[in-house]
C-alpha atoms as a PDB file:
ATOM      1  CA  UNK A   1     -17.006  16.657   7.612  1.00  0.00           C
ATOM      2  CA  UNK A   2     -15.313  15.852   4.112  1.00  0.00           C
ATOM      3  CA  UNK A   3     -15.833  18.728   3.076  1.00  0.00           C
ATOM      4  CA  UNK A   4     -14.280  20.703   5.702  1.00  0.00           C
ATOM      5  CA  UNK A   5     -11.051  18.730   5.820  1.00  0.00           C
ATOM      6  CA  UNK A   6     -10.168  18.980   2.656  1.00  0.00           C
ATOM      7  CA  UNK A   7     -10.750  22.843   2.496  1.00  0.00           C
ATOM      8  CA  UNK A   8      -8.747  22.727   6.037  1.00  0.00           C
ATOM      9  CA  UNK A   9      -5.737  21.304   4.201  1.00  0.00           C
ATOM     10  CA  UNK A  10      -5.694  23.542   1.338  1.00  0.00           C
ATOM     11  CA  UNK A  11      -5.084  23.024  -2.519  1.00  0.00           C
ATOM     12  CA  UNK A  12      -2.469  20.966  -3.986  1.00  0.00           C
ATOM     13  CA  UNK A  13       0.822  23.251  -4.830  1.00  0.00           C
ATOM     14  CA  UNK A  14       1.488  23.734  -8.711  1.00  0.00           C
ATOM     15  CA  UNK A  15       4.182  21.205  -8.744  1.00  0.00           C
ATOM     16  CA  UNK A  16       1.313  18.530  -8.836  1.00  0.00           C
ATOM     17  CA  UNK A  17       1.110  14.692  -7.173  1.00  0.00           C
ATOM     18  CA  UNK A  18       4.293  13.429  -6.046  1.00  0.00           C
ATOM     19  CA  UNK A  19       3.349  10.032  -5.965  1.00  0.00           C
ATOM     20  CA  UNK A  20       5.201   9.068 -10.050  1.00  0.00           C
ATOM     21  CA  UNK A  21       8.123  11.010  -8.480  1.00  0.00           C
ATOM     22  CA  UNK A  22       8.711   9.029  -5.179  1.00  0.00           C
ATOM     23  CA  UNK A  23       8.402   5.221  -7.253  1.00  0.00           C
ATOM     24  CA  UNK A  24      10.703   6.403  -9.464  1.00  0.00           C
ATOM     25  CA  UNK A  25      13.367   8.056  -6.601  1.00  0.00           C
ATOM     26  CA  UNK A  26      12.580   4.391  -4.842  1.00  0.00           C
ATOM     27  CA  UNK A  27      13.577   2.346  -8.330  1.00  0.00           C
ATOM     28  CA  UNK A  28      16.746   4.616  -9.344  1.00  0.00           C
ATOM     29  CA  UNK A  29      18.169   4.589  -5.724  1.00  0.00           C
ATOM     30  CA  UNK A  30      17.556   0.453  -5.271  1.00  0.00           C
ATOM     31  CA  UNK A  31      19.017   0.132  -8.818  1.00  0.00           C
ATOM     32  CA  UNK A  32      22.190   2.572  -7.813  1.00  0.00           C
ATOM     33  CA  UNK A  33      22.503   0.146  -4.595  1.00  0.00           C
ATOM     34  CA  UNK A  34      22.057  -2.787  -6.954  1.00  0.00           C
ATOM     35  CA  UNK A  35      25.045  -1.560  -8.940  1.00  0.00           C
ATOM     36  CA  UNK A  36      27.053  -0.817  -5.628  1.00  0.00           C
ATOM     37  CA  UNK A  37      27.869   2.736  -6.531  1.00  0.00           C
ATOM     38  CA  UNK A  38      27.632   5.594  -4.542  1.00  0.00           C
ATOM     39  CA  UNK A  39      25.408   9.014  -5.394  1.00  0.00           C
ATOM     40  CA  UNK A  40      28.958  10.803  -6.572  1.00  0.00           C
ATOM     41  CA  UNK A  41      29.987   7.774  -8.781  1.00  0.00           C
ATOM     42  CA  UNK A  42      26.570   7.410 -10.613  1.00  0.00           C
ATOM     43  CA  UNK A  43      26.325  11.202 -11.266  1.00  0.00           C
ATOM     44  CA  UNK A  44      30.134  10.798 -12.509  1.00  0.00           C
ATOM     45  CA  UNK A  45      28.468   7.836 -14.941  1.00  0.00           C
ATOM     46  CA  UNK A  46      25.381   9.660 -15.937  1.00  0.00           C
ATOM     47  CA  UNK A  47      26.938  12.934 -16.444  1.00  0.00           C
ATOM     48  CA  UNK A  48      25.290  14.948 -13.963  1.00  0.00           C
ATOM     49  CA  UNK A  49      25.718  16.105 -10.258  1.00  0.00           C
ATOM     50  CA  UNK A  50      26.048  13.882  -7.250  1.00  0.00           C
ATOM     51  CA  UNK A  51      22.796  16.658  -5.899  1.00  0.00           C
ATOM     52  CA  UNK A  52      20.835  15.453  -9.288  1.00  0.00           C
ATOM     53  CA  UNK A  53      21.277  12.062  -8.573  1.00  0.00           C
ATOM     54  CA  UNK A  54      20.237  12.650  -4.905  1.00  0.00           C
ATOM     55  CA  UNK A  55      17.628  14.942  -5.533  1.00  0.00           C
ATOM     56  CA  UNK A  56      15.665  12.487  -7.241  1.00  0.00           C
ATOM     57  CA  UNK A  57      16.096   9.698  -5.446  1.00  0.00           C
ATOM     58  CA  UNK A  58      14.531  11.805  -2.750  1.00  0.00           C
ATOM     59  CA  UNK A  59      11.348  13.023  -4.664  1.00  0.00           C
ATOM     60  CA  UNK A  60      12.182  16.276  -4.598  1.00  0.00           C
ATOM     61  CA  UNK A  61      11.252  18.418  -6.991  1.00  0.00           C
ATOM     62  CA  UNK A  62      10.406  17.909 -10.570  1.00  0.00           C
ATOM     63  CA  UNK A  63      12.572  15.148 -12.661  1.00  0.00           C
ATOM     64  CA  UNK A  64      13.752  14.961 -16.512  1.00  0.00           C
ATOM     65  CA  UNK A  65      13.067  11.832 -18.452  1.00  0.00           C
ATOM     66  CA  UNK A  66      16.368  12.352 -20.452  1.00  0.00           C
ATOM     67  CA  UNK A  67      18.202  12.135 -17.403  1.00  0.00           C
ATOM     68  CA  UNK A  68      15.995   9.232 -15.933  1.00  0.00           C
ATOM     69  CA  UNK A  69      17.258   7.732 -19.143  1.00  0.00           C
ATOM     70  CA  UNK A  70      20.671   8.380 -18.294  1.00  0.00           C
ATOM     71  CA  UNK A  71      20.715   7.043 -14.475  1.00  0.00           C
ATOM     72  CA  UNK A  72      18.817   3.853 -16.173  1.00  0.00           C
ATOM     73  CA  UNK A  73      21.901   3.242 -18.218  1.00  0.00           C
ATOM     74  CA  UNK A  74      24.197   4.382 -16.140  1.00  0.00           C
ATOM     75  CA  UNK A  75      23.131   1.612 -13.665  1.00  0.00           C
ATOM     76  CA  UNK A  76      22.804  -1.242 -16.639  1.00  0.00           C
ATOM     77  CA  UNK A  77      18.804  -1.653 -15.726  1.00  0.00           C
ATOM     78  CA  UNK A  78      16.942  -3.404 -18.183  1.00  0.00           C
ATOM     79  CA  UNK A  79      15.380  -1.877 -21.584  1.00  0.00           C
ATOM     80  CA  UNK A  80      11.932  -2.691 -19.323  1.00  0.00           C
ATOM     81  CA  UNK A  81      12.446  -1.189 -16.580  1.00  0.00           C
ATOM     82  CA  UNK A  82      14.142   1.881 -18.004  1.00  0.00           C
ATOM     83  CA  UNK A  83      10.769   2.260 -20.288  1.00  0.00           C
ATOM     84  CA  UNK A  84       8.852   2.346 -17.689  1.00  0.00           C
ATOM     85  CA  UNK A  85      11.103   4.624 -15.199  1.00  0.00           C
ATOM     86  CA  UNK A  86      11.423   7.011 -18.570  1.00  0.00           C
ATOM     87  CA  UNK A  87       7.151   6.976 -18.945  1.00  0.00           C
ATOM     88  CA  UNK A  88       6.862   7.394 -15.416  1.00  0.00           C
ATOM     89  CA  UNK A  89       8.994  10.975 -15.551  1.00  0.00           C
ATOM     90  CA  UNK A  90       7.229  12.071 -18.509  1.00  0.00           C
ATOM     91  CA  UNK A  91       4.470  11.996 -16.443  1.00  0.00           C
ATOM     92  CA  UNK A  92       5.111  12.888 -13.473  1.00  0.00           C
ATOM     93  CA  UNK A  93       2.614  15.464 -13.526  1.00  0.00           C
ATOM     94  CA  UNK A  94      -0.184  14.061 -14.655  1.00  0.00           C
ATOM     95  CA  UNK A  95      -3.349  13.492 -12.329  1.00  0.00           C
ATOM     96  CA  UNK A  96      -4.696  10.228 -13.936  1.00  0.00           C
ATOM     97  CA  UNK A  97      -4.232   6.573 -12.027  1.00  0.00           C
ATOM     98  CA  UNK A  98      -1.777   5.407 -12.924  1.00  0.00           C
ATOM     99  CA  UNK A  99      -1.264   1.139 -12.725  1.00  0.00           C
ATOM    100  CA  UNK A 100       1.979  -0.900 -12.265  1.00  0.00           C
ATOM    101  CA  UNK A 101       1.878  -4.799 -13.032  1.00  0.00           C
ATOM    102  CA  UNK A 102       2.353  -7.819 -10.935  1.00  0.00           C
ATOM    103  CA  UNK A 103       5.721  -9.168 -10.981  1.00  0.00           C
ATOM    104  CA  UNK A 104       6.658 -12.235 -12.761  1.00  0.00           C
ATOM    105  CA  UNK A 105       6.268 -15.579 -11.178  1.00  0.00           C
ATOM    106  CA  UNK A 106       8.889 -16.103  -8.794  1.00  0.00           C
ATOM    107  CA  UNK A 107       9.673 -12.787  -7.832  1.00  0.00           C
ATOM    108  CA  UNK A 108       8.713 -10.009  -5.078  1.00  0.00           C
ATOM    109  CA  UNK A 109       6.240  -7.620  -6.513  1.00  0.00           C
ATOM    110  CA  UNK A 110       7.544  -4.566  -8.193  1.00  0.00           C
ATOM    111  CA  UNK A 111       5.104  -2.431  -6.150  1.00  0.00           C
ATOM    112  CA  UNK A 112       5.462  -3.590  -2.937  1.00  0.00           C
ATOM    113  CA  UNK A 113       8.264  -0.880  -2.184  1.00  0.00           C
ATOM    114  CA  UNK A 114       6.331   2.255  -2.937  1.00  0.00           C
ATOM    115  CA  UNK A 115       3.705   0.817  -0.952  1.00  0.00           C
ATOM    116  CA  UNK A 116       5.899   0.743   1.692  1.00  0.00           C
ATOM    117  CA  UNK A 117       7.215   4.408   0.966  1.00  0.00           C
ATOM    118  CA  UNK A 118       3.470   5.542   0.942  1.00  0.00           C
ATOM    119  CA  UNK A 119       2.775   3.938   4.322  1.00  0.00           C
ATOM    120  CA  UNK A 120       5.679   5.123   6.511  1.00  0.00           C
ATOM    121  CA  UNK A 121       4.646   8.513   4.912  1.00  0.00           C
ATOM    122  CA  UNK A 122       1.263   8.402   5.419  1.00  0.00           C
ATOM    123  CA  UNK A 123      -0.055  10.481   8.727  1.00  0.00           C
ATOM    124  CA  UNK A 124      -3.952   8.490   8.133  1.00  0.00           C
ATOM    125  CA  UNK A 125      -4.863   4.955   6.279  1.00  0.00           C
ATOM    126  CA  UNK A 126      -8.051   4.413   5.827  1.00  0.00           C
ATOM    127  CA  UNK A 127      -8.620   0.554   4.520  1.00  0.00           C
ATOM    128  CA  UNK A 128     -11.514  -1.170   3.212  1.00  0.00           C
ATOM    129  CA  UNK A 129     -10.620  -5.028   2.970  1.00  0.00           C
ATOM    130  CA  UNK A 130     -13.132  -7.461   1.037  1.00  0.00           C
ATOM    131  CA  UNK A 131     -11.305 -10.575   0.850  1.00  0.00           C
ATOM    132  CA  UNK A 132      -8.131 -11.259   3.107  1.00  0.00           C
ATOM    133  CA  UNK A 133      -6.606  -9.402   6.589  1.00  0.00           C
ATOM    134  CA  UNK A 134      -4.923  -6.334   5.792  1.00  0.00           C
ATOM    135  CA  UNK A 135      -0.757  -7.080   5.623  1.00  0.00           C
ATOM    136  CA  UNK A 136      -0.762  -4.532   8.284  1.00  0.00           C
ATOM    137  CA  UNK A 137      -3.024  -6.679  10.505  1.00  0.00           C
ATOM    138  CA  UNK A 138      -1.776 -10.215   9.160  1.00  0.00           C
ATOM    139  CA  UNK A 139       0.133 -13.173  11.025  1.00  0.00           C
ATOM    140  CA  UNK A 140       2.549 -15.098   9.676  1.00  0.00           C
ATOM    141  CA  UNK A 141       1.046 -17.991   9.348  1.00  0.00           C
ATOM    142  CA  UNK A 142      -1.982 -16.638   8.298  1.00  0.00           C
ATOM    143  CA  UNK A 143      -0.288 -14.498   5.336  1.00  0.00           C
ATOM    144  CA  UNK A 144       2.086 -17.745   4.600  1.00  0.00           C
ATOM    145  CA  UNK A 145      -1.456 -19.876   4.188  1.00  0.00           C
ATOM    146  CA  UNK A 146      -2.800 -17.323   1.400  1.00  0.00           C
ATOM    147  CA  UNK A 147      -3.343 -19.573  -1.661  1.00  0.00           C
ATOM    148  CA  UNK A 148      -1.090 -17.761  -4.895  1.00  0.00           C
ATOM    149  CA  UNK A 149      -2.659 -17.420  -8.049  1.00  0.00           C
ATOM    150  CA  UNK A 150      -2.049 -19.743 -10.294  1.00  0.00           C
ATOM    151  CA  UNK A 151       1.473 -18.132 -12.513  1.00  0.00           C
ATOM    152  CA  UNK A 152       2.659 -15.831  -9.541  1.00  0.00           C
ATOM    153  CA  UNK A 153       3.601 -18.617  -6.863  1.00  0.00           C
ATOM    154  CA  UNK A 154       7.216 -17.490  -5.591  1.00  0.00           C
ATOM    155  CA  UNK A 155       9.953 -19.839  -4.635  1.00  0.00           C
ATOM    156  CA  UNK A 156      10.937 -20.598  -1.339  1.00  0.00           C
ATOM    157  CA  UNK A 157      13.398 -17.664  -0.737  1.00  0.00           C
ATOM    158  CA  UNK A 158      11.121 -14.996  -2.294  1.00  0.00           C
ATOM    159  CA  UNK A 159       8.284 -15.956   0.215  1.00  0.00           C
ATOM    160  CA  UNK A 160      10.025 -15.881   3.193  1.00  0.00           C
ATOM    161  CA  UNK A 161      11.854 -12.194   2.376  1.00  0.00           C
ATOM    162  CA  UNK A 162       8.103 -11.356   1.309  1.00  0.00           C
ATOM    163  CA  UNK A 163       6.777 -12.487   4.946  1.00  0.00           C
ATOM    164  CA  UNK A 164       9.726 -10.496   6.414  1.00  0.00           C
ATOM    165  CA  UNK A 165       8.949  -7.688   4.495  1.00  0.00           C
ATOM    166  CA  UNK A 166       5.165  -8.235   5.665  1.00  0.00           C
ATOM    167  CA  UNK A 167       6.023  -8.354   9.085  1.00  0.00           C
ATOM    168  CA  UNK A 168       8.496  -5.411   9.105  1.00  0.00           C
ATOM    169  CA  UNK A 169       6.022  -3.230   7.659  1.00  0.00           C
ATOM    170  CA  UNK A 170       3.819  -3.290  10.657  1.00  0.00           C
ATOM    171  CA  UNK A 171       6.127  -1.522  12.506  1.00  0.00           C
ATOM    172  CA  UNK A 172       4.502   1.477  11.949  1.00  0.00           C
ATOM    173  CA  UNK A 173       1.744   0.869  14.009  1.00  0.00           C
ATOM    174  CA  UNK A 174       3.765   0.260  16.848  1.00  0.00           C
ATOM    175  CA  UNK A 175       6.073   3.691  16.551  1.00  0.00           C
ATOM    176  CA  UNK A 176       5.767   6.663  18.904  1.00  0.00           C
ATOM    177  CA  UNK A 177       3.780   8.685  16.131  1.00  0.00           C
ATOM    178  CA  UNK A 178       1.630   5.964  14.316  1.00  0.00           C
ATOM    179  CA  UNK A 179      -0.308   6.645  11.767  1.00  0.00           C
ATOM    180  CA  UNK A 180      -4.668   7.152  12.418  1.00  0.00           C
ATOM    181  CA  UNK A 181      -5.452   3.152  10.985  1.00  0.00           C
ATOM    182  CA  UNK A 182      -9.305   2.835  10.626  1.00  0.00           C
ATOM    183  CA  UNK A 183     -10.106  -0.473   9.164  1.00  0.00           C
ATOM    184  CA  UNK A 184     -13.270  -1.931   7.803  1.00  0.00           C
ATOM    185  CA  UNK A 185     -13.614  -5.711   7.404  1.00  0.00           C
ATOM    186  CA  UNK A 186     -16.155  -7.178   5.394  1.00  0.00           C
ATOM    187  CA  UNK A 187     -17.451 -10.850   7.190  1.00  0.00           C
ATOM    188  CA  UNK A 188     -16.375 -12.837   4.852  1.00  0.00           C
ATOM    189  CA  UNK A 189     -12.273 -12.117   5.807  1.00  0.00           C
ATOM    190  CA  UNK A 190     -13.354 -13.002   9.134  1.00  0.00           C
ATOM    191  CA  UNK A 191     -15.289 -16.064   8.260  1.00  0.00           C
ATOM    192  CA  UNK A 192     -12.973 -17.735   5.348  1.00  0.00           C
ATOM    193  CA  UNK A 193     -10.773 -20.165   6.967  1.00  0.00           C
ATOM    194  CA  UNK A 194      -7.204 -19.773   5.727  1.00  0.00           C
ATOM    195  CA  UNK A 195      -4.604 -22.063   6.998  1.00  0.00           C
ATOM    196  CA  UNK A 196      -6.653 -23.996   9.254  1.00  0.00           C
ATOM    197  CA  UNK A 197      -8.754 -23.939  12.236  1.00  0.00           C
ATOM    198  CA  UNK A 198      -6.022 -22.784  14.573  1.00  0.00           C
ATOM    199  CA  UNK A 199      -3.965 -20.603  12.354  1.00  0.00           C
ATOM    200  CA  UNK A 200      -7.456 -18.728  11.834  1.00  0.00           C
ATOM    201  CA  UNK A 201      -7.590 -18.190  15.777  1.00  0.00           C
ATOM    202  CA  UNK A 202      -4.462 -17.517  16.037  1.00  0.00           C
ATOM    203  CA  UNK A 203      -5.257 -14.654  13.180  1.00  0.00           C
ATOM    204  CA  UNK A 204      -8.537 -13.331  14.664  1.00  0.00           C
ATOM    205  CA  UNK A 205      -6.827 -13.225  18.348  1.00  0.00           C
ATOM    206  CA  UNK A 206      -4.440 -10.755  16.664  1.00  0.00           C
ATOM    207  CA  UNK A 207      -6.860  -8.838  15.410  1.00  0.00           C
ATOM    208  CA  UNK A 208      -8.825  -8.064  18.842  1.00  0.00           C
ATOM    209  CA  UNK A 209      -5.265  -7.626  20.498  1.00  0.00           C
ATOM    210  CA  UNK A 210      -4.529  -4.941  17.692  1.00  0.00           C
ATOM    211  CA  UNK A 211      -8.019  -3.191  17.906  1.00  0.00           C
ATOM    212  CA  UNK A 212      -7.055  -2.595  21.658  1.00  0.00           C
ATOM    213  CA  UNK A 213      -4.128   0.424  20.214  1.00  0.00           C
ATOM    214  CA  UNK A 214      -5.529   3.738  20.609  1.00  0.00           C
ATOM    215  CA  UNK A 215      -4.306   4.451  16.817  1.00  0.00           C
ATOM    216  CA  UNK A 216      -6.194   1.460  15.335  1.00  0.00           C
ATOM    217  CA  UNK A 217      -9.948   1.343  14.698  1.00  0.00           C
ATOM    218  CA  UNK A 218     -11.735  -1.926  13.569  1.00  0.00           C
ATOM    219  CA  UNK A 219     -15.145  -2.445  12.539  1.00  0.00           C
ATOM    220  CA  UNK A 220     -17.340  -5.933  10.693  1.00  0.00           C
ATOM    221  CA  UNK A 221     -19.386  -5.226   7.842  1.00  0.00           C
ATOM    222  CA  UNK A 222     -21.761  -7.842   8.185  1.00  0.00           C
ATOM    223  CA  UNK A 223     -23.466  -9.812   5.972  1.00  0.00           C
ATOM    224  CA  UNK A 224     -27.172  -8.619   6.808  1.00  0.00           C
ATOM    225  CA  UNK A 225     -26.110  -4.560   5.682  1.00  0.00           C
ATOM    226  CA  UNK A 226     -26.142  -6.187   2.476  1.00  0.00           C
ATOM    227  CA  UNK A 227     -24.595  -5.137  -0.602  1.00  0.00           C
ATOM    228  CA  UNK A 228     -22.837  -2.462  -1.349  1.00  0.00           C
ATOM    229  CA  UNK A 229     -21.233  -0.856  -4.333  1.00  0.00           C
ATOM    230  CA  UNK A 230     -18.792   0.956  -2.488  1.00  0.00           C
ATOM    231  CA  UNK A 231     -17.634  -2.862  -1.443  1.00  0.00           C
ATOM    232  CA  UNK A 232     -16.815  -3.951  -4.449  1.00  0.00           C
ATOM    233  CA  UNK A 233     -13.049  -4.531  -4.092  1.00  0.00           C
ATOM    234  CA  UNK A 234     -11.121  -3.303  -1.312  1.00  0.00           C
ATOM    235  CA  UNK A 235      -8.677  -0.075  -1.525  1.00  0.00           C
ATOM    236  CA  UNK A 236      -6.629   1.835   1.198  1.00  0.00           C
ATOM    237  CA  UNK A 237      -6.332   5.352   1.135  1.00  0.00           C
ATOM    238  CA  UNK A 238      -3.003   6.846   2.172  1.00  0.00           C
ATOM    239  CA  UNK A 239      -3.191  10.889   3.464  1.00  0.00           C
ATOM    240  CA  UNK A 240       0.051  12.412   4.330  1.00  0.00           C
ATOM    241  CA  UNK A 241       1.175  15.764   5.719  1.00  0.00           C
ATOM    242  CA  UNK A 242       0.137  17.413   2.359  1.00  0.00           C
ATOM    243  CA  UNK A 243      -2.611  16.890  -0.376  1.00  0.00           C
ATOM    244  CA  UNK A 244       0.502  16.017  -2.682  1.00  0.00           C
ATOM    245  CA  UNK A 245       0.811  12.859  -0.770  1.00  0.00           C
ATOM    246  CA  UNK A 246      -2.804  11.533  -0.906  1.00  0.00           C
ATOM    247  CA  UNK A 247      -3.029   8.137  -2.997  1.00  0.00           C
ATOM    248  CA  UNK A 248      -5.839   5.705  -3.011  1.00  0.00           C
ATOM    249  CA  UNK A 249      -4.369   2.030  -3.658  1.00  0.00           C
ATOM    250  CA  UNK A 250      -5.983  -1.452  -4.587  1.00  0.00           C
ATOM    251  CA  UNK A 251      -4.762  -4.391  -6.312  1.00  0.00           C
ATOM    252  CA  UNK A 252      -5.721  -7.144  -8.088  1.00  0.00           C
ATOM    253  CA  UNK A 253      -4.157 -10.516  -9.367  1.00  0.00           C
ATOM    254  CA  UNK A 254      -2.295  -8.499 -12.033  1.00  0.00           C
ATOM    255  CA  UNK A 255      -0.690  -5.544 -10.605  1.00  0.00           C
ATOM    256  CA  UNK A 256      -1.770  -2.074  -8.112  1.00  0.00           C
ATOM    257  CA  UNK A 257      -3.344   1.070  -9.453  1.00  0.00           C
ATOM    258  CA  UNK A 258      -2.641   3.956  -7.787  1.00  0.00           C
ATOM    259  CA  UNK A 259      -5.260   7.055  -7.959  1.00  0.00           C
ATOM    260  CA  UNK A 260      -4.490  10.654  -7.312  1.00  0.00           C
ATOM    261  CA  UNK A 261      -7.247  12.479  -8.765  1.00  0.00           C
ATOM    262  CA  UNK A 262      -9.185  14.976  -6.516  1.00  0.00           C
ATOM    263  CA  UNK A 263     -12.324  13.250  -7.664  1.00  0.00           C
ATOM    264  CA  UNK A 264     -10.954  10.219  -6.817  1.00  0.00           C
ATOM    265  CA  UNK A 265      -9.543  10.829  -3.561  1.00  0.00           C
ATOM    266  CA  UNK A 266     -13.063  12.185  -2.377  1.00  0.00           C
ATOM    267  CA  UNK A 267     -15.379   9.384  -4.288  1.00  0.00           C
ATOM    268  CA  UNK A 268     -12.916   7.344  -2.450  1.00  0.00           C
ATOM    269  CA  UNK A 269     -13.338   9.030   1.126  1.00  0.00           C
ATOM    270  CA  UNK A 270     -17.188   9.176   1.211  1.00  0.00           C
ATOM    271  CA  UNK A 271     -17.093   5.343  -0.259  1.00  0.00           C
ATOM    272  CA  UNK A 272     -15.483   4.587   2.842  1.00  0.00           C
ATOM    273  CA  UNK A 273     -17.030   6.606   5.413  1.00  0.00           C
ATOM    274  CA  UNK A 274     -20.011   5.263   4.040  1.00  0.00           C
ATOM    275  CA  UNK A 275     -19.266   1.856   4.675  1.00  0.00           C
ATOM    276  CA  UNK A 276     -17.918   2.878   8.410  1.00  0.00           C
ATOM    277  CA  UNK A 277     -21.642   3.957   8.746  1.00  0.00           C
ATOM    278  CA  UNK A 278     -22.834   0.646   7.382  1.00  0.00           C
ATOM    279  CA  UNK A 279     -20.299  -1.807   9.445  1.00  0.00           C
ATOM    280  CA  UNK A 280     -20.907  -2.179  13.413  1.00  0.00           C
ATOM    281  CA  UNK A 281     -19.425  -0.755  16.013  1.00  0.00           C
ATOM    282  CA  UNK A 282     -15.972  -1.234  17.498  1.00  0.00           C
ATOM    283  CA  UNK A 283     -17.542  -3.566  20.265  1.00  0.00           C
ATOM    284  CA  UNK A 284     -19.562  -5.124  18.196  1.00  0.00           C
ATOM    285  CA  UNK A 285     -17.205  -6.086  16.143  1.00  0.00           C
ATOM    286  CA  UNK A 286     -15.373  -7.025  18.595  1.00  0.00           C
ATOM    287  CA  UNK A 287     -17.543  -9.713  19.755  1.00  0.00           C
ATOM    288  CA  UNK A 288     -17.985 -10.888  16.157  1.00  0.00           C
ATOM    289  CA  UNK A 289     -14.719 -11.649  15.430  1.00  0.00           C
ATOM    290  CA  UNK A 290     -14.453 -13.739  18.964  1.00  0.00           C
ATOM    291  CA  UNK A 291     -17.800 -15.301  17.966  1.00  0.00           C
ATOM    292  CA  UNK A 292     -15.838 -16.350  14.603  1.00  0.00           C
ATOM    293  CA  UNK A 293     -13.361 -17.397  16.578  1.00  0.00           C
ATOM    294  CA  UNK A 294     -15.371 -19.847  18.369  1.00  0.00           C
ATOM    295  CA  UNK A 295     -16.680 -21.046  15.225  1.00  0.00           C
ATOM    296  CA  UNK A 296     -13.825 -21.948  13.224  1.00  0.00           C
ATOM    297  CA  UNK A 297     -12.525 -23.905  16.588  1.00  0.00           C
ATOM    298  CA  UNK A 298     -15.777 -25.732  16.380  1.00  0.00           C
ATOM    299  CA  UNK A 299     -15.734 -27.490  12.886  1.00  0.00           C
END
């Protein structure tokens, strides 16, 4: 089945994964907005066309570090962040994963827009989740209660434009063309309390009101499958309309890698289909999660 859908969407084109190419349109076109100039004025700055400037803020195309460079400067980013816009151009091209920290304490996470870009993109998401809801799936009282890691709690203002941001994002699942979500859960996200007996309800309600979408398929992986290597650490894969658009993601307490490797893409894809063979069934999962329900109610 793998097999055949990858053949039935064809090889990658010779301009290679777009993925470096669309963080770094999403950076230089928040810092140009940052700087409150329009696409004309920062080409003006940078000494190149207002098209340029558009071009790559768009993704389109292949980009030149030198003139990466030059935006950077042009809109007075830091030495930092224009590093790491400039190494991101030089390889654009490139295949490997490539990994982009956690933001400093008291700050949004640098990533969280280009996973955002990726998911309104993205025509399938396939999501393996081993510790906490999915932010697609999450309340928010339930994403509010997550515990921060010690050295990245965020102030007051940050968390609420974070839970916005949350919450905003699942408004893909509710457009007219939403993407194909199949979810696996291990038990232990459905079992961990977080936020309290009634916040949990409130959380696991959501979930058996979301499985109910005709885009949106949840399954348990219960304890008694056992344990599995391919549930290690959970990952989402993101497919779009071309193989230039397929990224596996997961994160960790100190930033997101990104993987766009053929090899990894389909070690990936059989990990999780795999597990979808190893979790129950939609309506037995169903009646798991209400059966956690129950339980956290009960203590």
């Amino acid at each position: 089945m793998t097999k055949a859908r990858n053949a039935a969407r064809g090889p990658a084109p010779d301009a290679g994964p777009t993925t470096r190419r669309r963080q770094v349109g999403i950076r230089l076109q928040a810092l140009r907005a940052a700087a409150g100039l329009t696409a004309e004025e920062a080409g003006t700055r940078a000494g190149m066309s207002k098209s340029t400037v558009s071009r790559y803020e768009s993704s389109r195309g292949n980009i030149k570090w030198n003139q990466v460079d030059q935006l950077c400067r042009a809109y007075n980013a830091s030495d930092e962040e224009r590093a790491a816009l400039v190494g991101l151009a030089k390889n654009s091209r490139a295949t490997e994963g490539w990994w982009v920290p956690r933001a400093r304490s008291g700050s949004l996470p640098d990533d969280l827009g280009m996973l955002i870009a990726l998911e309104s993109e993205a025509e399938s998401l396939d999501q393996f989740a081993a510790g906490i809801v999915p932010g697609l799936l999450q309340t928010r009282a339930y994403a509010r209660s997550i515990k921060a890691t010690p050295g990245h709690e965020l102030e007051a203002d940050a968390l609420e434009s974070l839970l916005d941001t949350r919450i905003e994002r699942q408004a893909i699942l509710d457009r007219k063309d939403p993407p194909r979500y199949q979810v696996v859960l291990d038990e232990a996200v459905i079992r961990r309390e977080v936020g309290g007996p009634e916040v949990m309800a409130d959380q696991l309600d959501y979930l058996l009101e979301r499985s109910q979408g005709p885009s949106i398929t949840l399954r348990v992986l219960p304890f008694a499958s056992g344990a599995h290597s391919g549930a290690l650490t959970g990952f989402i894969s993101l497919r779009g309309p071309d193989p230039t658009c397929d990224v596996v993601y997961t994160e960790n307490m100190s930033g997101s890698l990104y993987l766009e490797k053929p090899e990894e893409l389909s070690l990936c894809t059989a990990a999780f289909e795999y597990l979808l063979g190893e979790a129950l069934s939609p309506n037995s999962s169903a009646e798991m999660i209400a059966e956690a329900r129950k339980q956290h109610l009960n203590t």
